[in-house]
Protein backbone atom coordinates (compact mmCIF):
# COMPACT_ATOMS: atom_id res chain seq x y z
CA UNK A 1 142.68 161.78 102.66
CA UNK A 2 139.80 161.04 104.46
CA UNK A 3 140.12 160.46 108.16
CA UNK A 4 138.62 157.92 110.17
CA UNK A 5 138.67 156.47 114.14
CA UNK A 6 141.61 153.95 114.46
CA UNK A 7 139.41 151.32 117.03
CA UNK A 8 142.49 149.57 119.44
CA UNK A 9 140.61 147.16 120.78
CA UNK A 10 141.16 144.32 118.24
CA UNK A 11 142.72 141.61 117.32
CA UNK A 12 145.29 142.07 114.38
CA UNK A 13 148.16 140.06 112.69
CA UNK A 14 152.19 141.23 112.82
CA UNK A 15 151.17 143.33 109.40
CA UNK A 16 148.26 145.10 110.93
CA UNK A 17 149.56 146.20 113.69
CA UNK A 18 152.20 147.76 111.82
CA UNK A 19 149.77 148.84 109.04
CA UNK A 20 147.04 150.46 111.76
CA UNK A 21 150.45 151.61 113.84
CA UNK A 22 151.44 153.72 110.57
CA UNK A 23 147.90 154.97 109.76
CA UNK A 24 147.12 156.01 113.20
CA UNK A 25 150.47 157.83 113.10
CA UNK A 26 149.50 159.51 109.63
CA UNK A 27 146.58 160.58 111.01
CA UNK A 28 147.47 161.98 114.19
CA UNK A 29 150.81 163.10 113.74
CA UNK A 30 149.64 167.52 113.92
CA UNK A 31 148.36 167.22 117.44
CA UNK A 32 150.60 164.38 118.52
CA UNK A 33 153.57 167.14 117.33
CA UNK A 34 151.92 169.96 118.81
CA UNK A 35 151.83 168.00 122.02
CA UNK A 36 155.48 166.71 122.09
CA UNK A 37 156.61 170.39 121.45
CA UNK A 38 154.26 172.14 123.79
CA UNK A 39 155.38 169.77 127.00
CA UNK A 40 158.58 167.69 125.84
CA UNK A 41 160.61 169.65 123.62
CA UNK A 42 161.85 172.32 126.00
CA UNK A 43 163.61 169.09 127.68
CA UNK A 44 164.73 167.59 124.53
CA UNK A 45 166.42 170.67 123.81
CA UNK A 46 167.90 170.65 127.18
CA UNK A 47 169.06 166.79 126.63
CA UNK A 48 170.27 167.89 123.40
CA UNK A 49 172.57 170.49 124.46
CA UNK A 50 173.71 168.75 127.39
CA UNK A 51 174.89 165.25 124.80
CA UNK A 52 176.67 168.32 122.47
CA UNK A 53 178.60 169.35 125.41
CA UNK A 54 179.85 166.06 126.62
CA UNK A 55 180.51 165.12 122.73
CA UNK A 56 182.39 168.13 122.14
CA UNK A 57 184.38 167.63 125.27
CA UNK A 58 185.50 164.69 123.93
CA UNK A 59 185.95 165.50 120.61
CA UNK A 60 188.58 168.57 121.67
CA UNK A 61 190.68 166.72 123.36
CA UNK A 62 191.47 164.26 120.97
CA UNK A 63 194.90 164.84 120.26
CA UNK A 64 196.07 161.79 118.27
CA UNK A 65 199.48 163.53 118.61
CA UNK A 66 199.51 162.52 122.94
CA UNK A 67 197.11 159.99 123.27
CA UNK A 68 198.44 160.16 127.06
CA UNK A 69 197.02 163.70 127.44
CA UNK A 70 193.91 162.41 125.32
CA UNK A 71 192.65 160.28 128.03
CA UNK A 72 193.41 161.96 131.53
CA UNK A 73 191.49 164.61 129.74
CA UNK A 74 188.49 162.90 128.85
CA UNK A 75 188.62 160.73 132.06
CA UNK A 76 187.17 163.36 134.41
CA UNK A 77 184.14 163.52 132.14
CA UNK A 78 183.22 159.88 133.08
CA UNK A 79 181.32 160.78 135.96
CA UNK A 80 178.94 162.56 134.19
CA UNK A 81 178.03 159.63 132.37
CA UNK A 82 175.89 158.18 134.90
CA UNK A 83 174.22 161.44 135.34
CA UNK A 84 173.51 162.05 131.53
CA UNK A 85 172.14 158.51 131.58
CA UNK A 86 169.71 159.11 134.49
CA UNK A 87 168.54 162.62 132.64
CA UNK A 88 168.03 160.56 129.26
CA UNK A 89 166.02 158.13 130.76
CA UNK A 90 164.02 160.91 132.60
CA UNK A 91 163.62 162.34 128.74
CA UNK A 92 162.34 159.32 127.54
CA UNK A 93 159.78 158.50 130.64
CA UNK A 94 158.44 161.76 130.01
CA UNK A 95 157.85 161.50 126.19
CA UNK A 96 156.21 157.88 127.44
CA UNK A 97 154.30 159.71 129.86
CA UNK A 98 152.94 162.43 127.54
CA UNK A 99 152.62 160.11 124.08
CA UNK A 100 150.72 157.39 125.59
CA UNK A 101 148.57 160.07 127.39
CA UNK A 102 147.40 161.05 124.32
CA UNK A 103 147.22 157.52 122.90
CA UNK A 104 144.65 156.82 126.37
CA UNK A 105 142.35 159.80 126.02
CA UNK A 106 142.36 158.50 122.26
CA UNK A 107 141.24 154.93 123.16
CA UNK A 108 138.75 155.88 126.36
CA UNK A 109 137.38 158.72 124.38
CA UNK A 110 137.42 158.31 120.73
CA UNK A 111 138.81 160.14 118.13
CA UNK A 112 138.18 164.09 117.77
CA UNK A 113 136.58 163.71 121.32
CA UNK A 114 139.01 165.50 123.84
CA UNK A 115 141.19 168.60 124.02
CA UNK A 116 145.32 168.54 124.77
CA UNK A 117 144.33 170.85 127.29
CA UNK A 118 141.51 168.01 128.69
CA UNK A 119 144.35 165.67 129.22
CA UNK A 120 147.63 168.07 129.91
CA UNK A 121 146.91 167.62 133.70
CA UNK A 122 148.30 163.93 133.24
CA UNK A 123 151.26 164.28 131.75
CA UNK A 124 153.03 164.67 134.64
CA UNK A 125 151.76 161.97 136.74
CA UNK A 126 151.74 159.63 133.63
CA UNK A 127 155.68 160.50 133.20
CA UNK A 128 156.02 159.56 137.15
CA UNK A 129 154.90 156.06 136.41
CA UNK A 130 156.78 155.76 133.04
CA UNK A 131 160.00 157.04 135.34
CA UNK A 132 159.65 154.38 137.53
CA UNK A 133 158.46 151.79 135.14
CA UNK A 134 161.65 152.59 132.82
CA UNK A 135 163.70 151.80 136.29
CA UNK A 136 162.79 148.31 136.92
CA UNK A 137 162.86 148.12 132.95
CA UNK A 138 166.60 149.05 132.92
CA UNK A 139 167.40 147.50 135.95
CA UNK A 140 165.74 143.84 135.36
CA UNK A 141 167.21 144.33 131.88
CA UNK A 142 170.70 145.16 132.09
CA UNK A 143 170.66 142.07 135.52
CA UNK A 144 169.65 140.04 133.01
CA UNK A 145 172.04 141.20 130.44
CA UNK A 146 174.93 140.32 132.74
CA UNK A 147 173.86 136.33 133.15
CA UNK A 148 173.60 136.09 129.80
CA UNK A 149 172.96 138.11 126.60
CA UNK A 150 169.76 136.08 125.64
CA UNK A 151 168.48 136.57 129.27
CA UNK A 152 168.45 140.23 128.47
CA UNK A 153 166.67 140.36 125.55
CA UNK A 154 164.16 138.03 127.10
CA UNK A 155 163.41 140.27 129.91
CA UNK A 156 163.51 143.41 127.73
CA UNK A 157 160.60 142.00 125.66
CA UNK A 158 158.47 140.09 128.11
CA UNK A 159 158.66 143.93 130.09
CA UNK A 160 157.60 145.67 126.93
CA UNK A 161 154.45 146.71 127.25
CA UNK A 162 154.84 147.35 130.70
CA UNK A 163 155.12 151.13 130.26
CA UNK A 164 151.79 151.28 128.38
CA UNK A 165 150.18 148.98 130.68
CA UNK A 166 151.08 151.14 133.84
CA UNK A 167 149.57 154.27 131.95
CA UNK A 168 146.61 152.98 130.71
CA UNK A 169 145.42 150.21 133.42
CA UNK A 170 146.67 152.32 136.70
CA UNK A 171 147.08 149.46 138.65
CA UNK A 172 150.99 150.39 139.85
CA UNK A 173 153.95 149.13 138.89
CA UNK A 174 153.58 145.70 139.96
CA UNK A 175 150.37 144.75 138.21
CA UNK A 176 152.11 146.09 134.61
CA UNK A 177 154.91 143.72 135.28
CA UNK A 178 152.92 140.88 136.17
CA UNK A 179 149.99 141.54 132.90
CA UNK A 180 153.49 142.05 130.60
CA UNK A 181 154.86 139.13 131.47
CA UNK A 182 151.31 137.00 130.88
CA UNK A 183 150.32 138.64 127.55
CA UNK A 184 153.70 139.46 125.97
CA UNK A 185 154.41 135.11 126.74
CA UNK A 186 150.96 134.48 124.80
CA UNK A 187 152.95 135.63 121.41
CA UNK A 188 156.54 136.18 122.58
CA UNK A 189 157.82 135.59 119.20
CA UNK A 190 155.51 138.09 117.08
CA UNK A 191 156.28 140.42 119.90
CA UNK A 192 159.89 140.40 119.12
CA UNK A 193 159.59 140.69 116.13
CA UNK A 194 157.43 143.92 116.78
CA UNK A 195 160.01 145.43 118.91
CA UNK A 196 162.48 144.78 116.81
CA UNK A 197 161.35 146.36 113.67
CA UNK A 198 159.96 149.13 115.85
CA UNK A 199 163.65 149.98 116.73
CA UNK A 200 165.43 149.61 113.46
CA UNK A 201 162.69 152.16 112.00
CA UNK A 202 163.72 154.49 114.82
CA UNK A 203 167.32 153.74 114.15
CA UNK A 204 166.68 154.79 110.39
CA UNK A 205 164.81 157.73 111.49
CA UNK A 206 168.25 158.54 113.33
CA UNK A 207 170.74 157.57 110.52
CA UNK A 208 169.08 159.36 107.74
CA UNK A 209 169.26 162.89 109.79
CA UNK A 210 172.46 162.01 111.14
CA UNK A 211 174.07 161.38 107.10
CA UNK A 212 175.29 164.82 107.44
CA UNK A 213 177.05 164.78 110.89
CA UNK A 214 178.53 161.36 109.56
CA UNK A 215 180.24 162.14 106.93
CA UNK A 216 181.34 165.55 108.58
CA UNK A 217 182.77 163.41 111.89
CA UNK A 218 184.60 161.12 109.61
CA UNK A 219 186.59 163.93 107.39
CA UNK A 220 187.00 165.47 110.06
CA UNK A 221 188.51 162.94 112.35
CA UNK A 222 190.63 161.55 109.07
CA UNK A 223 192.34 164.77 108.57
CA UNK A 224 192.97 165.16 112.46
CA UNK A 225 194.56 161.72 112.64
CA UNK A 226 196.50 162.38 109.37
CA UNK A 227 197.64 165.76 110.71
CA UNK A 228 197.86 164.82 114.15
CA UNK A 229 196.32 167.97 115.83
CA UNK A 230 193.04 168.03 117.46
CA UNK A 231 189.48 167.48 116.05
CA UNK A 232 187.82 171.04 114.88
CA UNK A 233 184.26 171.12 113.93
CA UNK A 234 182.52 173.63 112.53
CA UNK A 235 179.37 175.43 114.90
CA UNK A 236 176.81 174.48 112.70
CA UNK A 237 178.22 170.80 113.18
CA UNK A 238 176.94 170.93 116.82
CA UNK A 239 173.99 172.26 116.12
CA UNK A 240 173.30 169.45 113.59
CA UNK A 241 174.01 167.16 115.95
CA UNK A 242 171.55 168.72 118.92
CA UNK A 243 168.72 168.89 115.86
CA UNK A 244 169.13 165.10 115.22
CA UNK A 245 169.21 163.95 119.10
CA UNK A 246 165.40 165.86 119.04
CA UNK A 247 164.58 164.00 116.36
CA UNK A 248 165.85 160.93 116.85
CA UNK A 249 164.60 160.72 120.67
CA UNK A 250 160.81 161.91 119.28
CA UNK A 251 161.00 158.83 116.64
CA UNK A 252 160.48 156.75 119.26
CA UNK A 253 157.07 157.34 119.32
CA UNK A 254 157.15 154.43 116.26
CA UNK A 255 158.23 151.41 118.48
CA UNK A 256 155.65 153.14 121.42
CA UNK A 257 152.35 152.80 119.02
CA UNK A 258 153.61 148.99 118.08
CA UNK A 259 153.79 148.29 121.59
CA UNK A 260 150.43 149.90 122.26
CA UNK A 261 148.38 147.88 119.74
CA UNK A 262 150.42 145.11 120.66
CA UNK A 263 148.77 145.22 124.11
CA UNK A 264 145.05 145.66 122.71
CA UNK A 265 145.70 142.49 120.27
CA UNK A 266 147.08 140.42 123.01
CA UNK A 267 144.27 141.76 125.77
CA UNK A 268 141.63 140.77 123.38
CA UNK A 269 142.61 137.90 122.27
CA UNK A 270 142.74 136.69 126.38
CA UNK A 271 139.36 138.42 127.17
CA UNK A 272 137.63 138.28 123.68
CA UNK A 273 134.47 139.98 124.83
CA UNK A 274 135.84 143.15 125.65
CA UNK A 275 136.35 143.56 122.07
């Protein structure tokens, strides 16, 4: 198939973002792999084995026989939740940090233009300002979350483009909150739609790989509850599991590119001559 320079700066429709979101993933997908598995995988691995652990923690100790037991067992594992939470979001700032690093070098330099190695040396400052951009992100989020659901999922997408914003415009935190806000509430609607559609993909990504590890959790869990003796799984059930966390975190690279051409359709459309 022949290849061709995906141009951002444009204004598109809700189906060409998508469309130009897929192509430009098609495209790129080799060095946008390569680049994932060269700087974020050794972490996803990491994440991986660290969500197996807790999971399997759990999963011993459930003894449908003493449900008593079941709990004060799994109870002391509770304050490690916080801590897995802060390393996931530390995962997912850094994949920001190094996807939309590429995705920058892309735009400012055009396609076939620039080396991994020409742009490696921002990965890590990039991932900085996704880290702290994924903060407020949480933070405002889950605040508004607690007045009201609907006040949550306004403030998660009017802060969506944020992250790409901070990375590509580095202007600090403040500015990408502020230039969010404006464009997203230009087309909050088509946004929201973006975002959503963006996740359910991912969540399909997840699902499909996870099919296996379903049905094995359920049979096994059935037959534990019908026997009453703890949960056993198999080793190659954890490491099924580990495989699909990698894959499901690096699938979130397809909500990241809508949000990316989201912000060049909305920029352009405010400042038209910078198309």
């Amino acid at each position: 198939m022949e290849q061709k320079e995906i141009r951002f700066r444009k204004q598109r429709d809700l189906g060409q973002v998508m469309s130009d979101s897929f192509d430009f993933l098609r495209q790129e997908y080799k060095p946008i792999l390569r680049m994932i598995g060269i700087y974020v995988l050794p972490f996803l691995v990491l994440y991986a084995g660290v969500q197996v652990y807790l999971q399997k923690n759990v999963l011993v100790n459930i003894d449908f026989s003493d449900p008593e037991a079941m709990m004060a067992s799994i109870k002391p594992l509770e304050g490690n939740l916080f801590i897995f939470l802060l390393f996931g979001l530390f995962i997912q700032s850094l994949l920001v940090g190094t996807y939309f690093s590429y995705l920058e070098a892309y735009v400012k330099f055009g396609k076939g233009n620039f080396q991994l190695s020409d742009i490696s040396s921002r990965f890590f400052s990039n991932s900085l300002m996704a880290l702290g951009a994924g903060l407020i992100f949480t933070f405002t989020s889950l605040f508004g979350a607690m007045l009201c659901f609907l006040p949550g999922i306004y403030i998660a997408n009017t802060l969506s483009l944020m992250f790409f914003i901070v990375i590509f415009e580095k202007q600090g935190i403040g500015n990408a909150v502020g230039k969010s806000w404006k464009l997203v509430n230009t087309q909050w609607w088509n946004t929201l739609a973006l975002n959503i559609l963006g996740l359910i993909l991912w969540y399909a990504v997840g699902l499909v790989f996870s099919i296996p590890s379903i049905i094995i959790g359920f049979t096994g869990g059935l037959n534990a509850a019908l026997t009453e003796s703890p949960v056993d799984y198999p080793q190659w059930y954890w490491v099924l599991a580990g495989i699909t966390s990698i894959i499901s975190t690096v699938a979130l690279i397809i909500p990241y590119t809508f949000q990316a051409f989201q912000y060049f359709n909305l920029e352009i459309r405010e400042n038209p001559g910078e198309e």
